[in-house]
Protein backbone atom coordinates (compact mmCIF):
# COMPACT_ATOMS: atom_id res chain seq x y z
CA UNK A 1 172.16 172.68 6.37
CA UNK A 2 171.80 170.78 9.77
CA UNK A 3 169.31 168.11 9.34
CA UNK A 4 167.09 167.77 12.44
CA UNK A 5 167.10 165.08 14.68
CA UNK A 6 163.27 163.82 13.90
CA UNK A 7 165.36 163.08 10.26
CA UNK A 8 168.48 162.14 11.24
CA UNK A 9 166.48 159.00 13.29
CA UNK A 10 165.34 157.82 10.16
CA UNK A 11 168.56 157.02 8.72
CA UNK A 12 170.39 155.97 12.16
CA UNK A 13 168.06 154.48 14.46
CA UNK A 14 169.79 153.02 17.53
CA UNK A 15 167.28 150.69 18.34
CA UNK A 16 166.94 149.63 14.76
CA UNK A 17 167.70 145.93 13.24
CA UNK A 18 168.96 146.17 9.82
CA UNK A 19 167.41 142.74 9.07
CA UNK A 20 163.91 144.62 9.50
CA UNK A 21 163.19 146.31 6.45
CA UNK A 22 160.04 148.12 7.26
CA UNK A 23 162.58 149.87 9.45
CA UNK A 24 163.18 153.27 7.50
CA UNK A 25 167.22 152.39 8.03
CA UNK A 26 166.77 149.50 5.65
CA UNK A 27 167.03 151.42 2.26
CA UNK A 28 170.84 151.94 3.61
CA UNK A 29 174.05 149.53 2.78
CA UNK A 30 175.40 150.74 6.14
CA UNK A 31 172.85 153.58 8.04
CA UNK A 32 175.89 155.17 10.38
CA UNK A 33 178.64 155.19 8.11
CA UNK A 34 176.36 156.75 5.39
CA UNK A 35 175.29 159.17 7.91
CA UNK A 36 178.32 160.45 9.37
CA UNK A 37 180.18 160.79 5.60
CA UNK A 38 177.40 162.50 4.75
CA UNK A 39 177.20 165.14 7.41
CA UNK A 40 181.37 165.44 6.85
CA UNK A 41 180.53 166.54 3.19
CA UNK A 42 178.34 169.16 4.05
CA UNK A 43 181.13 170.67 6.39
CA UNK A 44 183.81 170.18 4.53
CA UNK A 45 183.37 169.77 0.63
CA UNK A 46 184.32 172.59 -1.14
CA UNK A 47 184.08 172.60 -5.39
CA UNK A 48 186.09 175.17 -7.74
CA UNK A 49 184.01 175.62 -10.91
CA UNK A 50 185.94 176.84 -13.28
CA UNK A 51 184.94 179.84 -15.77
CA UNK A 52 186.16 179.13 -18.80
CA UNK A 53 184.37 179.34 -22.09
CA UNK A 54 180.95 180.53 -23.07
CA UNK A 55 177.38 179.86 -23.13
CA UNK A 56 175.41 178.32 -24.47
CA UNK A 57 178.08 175.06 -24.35
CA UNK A 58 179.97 175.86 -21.13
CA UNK A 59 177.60 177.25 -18.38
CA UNK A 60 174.10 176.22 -19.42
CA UNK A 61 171.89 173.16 -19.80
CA UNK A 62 168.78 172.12 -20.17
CA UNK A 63 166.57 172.15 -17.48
CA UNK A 64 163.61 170.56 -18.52
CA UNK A 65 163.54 167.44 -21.04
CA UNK A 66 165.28 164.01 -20.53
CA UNK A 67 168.34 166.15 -19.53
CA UNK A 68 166.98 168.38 -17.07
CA UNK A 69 169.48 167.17 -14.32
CA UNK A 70 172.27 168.26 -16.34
CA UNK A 71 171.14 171.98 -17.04
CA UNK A 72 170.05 172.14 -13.03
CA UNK A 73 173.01 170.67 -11.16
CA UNK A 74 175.30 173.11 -13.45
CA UNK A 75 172.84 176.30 -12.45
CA UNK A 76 172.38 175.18 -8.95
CA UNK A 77 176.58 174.64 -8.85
CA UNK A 78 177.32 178.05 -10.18
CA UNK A 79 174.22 179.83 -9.09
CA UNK A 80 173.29 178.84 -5.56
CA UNK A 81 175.87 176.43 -3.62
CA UNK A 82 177.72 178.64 -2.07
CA UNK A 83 178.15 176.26 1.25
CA UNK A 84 180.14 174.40 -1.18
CA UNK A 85 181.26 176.45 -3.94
CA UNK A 86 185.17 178.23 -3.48
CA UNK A 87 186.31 180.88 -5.31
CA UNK A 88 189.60 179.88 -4.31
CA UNK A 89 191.34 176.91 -6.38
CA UNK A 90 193.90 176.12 -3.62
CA UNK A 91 191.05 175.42 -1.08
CA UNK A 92 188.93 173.19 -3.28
CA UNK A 93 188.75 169.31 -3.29
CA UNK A 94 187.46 169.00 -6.48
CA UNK A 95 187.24 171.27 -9.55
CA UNK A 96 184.04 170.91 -11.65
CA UNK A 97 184.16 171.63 -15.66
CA UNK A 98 180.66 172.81 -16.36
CA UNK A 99 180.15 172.64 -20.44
CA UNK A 100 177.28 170.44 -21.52
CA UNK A 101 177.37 167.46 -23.82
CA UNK A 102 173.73 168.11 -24.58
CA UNK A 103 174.35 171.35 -25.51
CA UNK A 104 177.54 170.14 -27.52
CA UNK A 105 175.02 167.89 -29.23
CA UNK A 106 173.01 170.86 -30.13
CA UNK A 107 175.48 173.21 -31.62
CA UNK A 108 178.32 170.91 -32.76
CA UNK A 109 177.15 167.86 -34.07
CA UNK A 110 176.78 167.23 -37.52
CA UNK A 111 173.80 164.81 -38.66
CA UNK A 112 175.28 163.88 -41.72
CA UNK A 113 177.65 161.95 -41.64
CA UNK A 114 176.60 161.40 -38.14
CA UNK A 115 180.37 162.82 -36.53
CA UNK A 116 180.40 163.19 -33.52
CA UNK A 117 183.97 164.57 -33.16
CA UNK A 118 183.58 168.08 -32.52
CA UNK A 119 181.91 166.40 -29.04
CA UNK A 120 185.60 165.15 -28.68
CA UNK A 121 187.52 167.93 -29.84
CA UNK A 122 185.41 170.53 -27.47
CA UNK A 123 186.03 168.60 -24.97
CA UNK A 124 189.64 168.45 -25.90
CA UNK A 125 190.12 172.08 -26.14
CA UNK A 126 188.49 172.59 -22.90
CA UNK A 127 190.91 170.64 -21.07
CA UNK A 128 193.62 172.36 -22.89
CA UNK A 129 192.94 175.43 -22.14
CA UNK A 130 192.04 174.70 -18.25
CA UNK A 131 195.50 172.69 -17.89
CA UNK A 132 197.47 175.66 -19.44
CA UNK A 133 196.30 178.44 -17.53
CA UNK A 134 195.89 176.66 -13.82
CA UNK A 135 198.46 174.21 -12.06
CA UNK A 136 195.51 171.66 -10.67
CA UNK A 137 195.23 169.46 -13.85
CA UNK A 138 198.32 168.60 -14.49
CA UNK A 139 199.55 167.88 -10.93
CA UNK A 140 197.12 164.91 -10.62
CA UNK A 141 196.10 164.78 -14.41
CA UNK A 142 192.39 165.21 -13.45
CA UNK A 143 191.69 162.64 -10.64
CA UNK A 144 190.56 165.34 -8.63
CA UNK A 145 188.01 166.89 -11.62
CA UNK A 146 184.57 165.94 -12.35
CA UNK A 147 182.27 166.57 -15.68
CA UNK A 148 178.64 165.53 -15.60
CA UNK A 149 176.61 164.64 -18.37
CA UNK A 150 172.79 163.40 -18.97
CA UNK A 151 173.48 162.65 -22.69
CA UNK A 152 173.65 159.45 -23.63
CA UNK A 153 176.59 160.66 -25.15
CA UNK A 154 178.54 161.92 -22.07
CA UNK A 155 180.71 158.72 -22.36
CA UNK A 156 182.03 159.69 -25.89
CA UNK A 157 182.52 163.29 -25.67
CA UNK A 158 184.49 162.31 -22.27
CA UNK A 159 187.27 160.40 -24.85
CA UNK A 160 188.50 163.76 -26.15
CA UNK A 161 191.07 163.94 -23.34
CA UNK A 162 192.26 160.12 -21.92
CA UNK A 163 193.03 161.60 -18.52
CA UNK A 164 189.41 162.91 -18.37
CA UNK A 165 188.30 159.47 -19.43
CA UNK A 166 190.81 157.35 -17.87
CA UNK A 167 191.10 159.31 -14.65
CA UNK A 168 188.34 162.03 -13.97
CA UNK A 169 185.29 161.30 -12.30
CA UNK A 170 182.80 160.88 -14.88
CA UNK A 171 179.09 161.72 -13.38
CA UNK A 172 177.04 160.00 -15.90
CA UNK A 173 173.37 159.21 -16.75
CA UNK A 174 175.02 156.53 -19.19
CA UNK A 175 176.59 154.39 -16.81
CA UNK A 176 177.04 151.26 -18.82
CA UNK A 177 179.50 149.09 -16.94
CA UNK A 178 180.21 147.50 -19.85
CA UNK A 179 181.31 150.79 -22.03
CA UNK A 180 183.86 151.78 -19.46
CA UNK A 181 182.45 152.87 -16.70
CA UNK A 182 183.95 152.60 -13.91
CA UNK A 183 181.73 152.36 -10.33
CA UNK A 184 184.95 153.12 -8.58
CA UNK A 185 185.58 156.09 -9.74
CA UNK A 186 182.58 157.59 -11.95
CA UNK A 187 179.45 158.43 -10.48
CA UNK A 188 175.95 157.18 -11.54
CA UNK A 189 173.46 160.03 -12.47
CA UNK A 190 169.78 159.82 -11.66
CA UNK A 191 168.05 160.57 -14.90
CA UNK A 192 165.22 163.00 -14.26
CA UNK A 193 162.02 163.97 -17.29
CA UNK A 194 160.79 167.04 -16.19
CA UNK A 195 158.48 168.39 -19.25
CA UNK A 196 158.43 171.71 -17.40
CA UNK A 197 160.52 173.75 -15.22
CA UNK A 198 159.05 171.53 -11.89
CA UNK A 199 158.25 167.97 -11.32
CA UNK A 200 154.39 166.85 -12.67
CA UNK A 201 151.33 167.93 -10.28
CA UNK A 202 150.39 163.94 -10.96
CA UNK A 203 153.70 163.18 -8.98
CA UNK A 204 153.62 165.14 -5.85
CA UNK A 205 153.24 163.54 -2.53
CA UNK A 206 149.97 165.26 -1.79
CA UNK A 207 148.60 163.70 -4.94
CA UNK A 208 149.23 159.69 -3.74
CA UNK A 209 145.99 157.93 -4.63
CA UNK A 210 144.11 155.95 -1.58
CA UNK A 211 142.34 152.83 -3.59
CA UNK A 212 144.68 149.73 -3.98
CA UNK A 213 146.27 149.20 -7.37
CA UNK A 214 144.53 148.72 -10.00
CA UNK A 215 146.81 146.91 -12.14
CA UNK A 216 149.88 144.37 -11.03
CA UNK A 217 152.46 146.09 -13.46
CA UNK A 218 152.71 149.11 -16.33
CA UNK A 219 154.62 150.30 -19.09
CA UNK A 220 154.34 152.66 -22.27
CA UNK A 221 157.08 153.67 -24.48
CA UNK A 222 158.04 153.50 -27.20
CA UNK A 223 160.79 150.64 -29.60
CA UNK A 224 164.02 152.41 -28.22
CA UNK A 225 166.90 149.79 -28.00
CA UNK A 226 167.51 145.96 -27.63
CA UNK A 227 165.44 145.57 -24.12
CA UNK A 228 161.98 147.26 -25.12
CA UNK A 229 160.77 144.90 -28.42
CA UNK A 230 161.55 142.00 -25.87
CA UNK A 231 158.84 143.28 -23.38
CA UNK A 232 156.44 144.83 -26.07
CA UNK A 233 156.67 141.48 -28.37
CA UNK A 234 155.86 139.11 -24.68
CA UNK A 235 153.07 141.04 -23.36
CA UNK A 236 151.99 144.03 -25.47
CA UNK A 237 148.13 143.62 -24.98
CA UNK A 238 149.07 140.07 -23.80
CA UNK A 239 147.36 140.22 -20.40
CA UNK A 240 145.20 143.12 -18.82
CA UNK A 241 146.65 142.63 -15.72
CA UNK A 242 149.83 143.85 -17.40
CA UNK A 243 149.13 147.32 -18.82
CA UNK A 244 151.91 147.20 -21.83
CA UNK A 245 151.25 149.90 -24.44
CA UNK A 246 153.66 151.20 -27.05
CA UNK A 247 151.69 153.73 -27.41
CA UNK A 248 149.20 154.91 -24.66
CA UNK A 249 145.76 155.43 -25.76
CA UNK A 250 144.60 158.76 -25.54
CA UNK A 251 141.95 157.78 -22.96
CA UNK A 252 144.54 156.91 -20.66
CA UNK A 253 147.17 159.38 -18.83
CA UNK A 254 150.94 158.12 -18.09
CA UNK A 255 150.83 159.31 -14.48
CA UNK A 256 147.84 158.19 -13.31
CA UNK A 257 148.42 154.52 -14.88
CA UNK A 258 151.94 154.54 -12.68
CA UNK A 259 149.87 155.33 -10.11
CA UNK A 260 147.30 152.89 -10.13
CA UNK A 261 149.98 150.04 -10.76
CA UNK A 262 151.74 148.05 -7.91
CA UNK A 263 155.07 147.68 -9.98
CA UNK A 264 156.31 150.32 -13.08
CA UNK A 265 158.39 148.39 -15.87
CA UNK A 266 161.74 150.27 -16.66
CA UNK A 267 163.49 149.00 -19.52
CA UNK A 268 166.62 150.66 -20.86
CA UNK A 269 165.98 152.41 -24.24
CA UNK A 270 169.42 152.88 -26.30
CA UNK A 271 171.62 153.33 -22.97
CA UNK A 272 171.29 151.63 -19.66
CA UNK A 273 169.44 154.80 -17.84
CA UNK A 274 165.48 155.44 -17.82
CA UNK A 275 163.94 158.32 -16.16
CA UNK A 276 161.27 155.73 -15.96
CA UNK A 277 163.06 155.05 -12.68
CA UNK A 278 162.69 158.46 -10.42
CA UNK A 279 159.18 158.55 -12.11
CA UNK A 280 158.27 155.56 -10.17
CA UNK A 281 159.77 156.58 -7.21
CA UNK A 282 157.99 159.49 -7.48
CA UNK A 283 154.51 158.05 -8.16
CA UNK A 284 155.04 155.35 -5.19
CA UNK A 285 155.18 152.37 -7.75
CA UNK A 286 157.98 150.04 -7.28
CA UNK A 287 160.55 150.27 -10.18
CA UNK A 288 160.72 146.73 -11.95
CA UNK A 289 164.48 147.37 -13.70
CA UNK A 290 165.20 145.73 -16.31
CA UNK A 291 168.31 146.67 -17.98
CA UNK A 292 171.75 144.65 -18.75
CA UNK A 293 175.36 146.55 -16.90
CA UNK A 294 173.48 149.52 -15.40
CA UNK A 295 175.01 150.77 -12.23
CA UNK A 296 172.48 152.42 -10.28
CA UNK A 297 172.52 155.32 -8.68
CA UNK A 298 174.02 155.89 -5.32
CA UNK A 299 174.31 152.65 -5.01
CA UNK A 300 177.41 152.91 -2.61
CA UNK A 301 175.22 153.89 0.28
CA UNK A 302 171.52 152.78 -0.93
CA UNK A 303 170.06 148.76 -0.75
CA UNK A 304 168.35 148.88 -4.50
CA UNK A 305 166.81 145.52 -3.40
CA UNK A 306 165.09 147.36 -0.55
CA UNK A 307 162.87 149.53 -2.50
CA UNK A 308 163.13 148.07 -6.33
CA UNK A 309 163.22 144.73 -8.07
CA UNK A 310 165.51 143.78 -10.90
CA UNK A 311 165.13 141.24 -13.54
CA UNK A 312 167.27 139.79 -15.94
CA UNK A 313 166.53 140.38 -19.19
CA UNK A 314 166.05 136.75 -20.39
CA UNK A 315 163.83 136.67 -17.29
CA UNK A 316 160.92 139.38 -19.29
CA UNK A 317 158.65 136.06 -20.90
CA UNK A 318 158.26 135.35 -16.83
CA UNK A 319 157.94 138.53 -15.76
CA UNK A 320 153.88 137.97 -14.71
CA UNK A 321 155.23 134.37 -12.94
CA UNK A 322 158.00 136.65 -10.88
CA UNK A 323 155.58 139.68 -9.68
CA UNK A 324 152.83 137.11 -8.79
CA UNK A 325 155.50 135.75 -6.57
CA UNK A 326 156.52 139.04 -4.57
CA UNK A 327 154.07 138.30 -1.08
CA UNK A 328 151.90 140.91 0.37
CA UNK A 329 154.19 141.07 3.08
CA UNK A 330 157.21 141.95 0.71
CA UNK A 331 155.26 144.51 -1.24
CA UNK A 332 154.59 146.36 1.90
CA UNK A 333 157.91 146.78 2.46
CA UNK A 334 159.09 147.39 -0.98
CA UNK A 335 156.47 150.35 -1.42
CA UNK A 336 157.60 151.49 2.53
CA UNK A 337 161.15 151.61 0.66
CA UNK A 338 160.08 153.25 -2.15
CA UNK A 339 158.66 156.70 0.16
CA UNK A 340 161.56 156.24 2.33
CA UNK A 341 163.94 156.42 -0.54
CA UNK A 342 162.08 159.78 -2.34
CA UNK A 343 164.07 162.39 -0.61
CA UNK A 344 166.97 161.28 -1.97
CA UNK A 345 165.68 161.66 -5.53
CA UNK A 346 163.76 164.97 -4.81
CA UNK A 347 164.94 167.51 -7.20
CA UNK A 348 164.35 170.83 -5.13
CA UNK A 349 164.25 174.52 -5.63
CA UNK A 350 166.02 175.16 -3.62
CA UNK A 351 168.08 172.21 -2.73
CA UNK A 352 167.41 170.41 0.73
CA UNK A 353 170.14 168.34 2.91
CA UNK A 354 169.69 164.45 1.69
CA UNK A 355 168.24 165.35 -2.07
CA UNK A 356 169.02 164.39 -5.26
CA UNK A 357 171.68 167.35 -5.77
CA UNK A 358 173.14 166.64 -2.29
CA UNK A 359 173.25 163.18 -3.17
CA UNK A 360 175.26 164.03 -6.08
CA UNK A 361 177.98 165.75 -4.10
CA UNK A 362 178.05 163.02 -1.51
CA UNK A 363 178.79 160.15 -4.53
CA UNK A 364 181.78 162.82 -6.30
CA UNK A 365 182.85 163.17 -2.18
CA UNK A 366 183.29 159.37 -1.98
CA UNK A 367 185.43 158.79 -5.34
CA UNK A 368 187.80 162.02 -4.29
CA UNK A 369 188.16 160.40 -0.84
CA UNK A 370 188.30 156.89 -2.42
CA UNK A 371 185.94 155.92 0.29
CA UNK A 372 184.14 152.44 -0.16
CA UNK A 373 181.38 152.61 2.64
CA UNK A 374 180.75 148.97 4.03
């Protein structure tokens, strides 16, 4: 796993000023400190995943759909890490509970009446069983455990055991700030859409478009939440410059609109998270959040501000005023930001030091250390 030194410049560069961020450093909160926790986790971290219960619930996951990171960071876990996978339970830092709240969605949920407690009860059960048969529950009451969960409903299912909720590291796509997360102790989950088994041909690095943008922002999607109807109803065919669509027109393909714009709108839907995100990232457009008590992603040891730009809500019938603002000269670094920032949001098959499964680990490494990295 060593990363090589041509890399490892990019993220430490002695000569670097942190106040220049064209520098390739300037995506970090704190370059050397990330750097050296980072290469400690890959010596050091070791999971226990426990093997409890069945598939498809326990196991399994999607890997393709709004929830593909779910389904791949369980099969990658149990499947392929062995650098940090133990078979031993006395030698592990953390112990990983691999069922799936999509799946649980899936099998257990009931429509009508809309319950959603057999999510809670599983879940319950789960723990039950896990703290009756091995000693490493109880003796910390499951500070040192971790679930993950790309359903928006990962926060609910999670309140079928209080010590899981109250006390377990939570690795969520929801990560509402406001619904009980907790950024000191839960983890922030990229949401990735892969419609296949393997990111979009469109999205590739090989496939960047050379012309300038074509448009100054873009978004199409549909009425999901409270955020959305505010941007559709303000510029919705408002202002060509601002490609707004609730629906696309079939003339016109997703990718290659990101592409063409300088900034890609990302609005929460229902929840906070919107895969809208990594998509820009991936298509080299510069994510425009807007979205009320997200915590973002690996935020402990990435600058957001160096590679994004978030605006308030009540800020959305302004939002051509505030991009018209952003200088050339800011742009250029923001987009600089944006392909600095990629490998770190690469999901990869297989994994590679610094990606987005890496980055994962490193995040759950921080809360079980309770590190704060200034």
């Amino acid at each position: 796993m060593a990363w090589d030194q041509q890399n490892q410049s990019l993220i430490v560069n002695k000569n670097s000023n942190n106040n220049n961020n064209s520098d390739a450093s300037s995506i970090y909160r704190n370059p050397r400190a990330f750097y050296r926790s980072y290469l400690e986790m890959e010596r050091r971290f070791k999971v226990y995943v426990y093997k409890e219960g069945d598939l498809p619930i326990v196991h399994d996951g999607p890997c393709k759909n709004l929830y593909t990171i779910e389904g791949r960071f369980v099969h990658e876990m149990e499947f392929h890490a062995e650098s940090f996978r133990t078979e031993n339970p006395n030698k592990a830092h953390v112990y990983f509970m691999p069922f799936s709240v999509t799946r649980m969605v899936q099998y257990l949920y009931k429509p009508i009446p809309h319950d959603a407690t057999p999510l809670r009860q599983f879940v319950s059960d789960y723990v039950n069983v896990i703290s009756t048969k091995y000693p490493f529950w109880n003796r910390t009451q499951g500070a040192d455990h971790f679930m993950l969960s790309c359903h928006d409903w990962g926060p609910y299912a999670s309140e079928g055991n209080l010590n899981l909720y109250n006390n377990s590291i939570r690795v969520l796509c929801n990560a509402n700030s406001s619904e009980g997360f907790k950024p000191r102790k839960d983890v922030s989950l990229p949401e990735v859409y892969f419609f296949d088994n393997d990111i979009n041909p469109k999205l590739l690095p090989l496939s960047r478009p050379t012309a300038p943008p074509s448009y100054l922002a873009f978004f199409a999607g549909g009425l999901h939440g409270p955020v959305r109807p505010i941007l559709l109803k303000h510029w919705k065919g408002k202002d060509p410059e601002l490609q707004v669509h609730e629906y696309l027109p079939k003339n016109l393909d997703y990718y290659n609109m990101m592409r063409q714009a300088k900034f890609c709108l990302c609005p929460s839907g229902y929840e906070v998270a919107s895969p809208r995100i990594v998509d820009a990232i991936y298509a080299e457009c510069v994510p425009v959040i807007l979205s009320k008590n997200y915590v973002l992603p690996f935020s402990d040891v990435l600058r957001w501000e160096a590679f994004s730009i978030q605006i308030d809500v009540n800020e959305i019938p302004r939002l051509k005023e505030i991009l018209k603002t952003v200088s050339v000269e800011r742009y250029e670094r923001l987009i600089q930001g944006v392909r600095n920032v990629r490998k770190h949001f690469d999901l990869n098959t297989p994994t590679k030091s610094f990606d987005i499964f890496h980055m994962i680990l490193h995040s759950i490494w921080l809360r079980r250390l309770n590190l704060k990295l200034t």
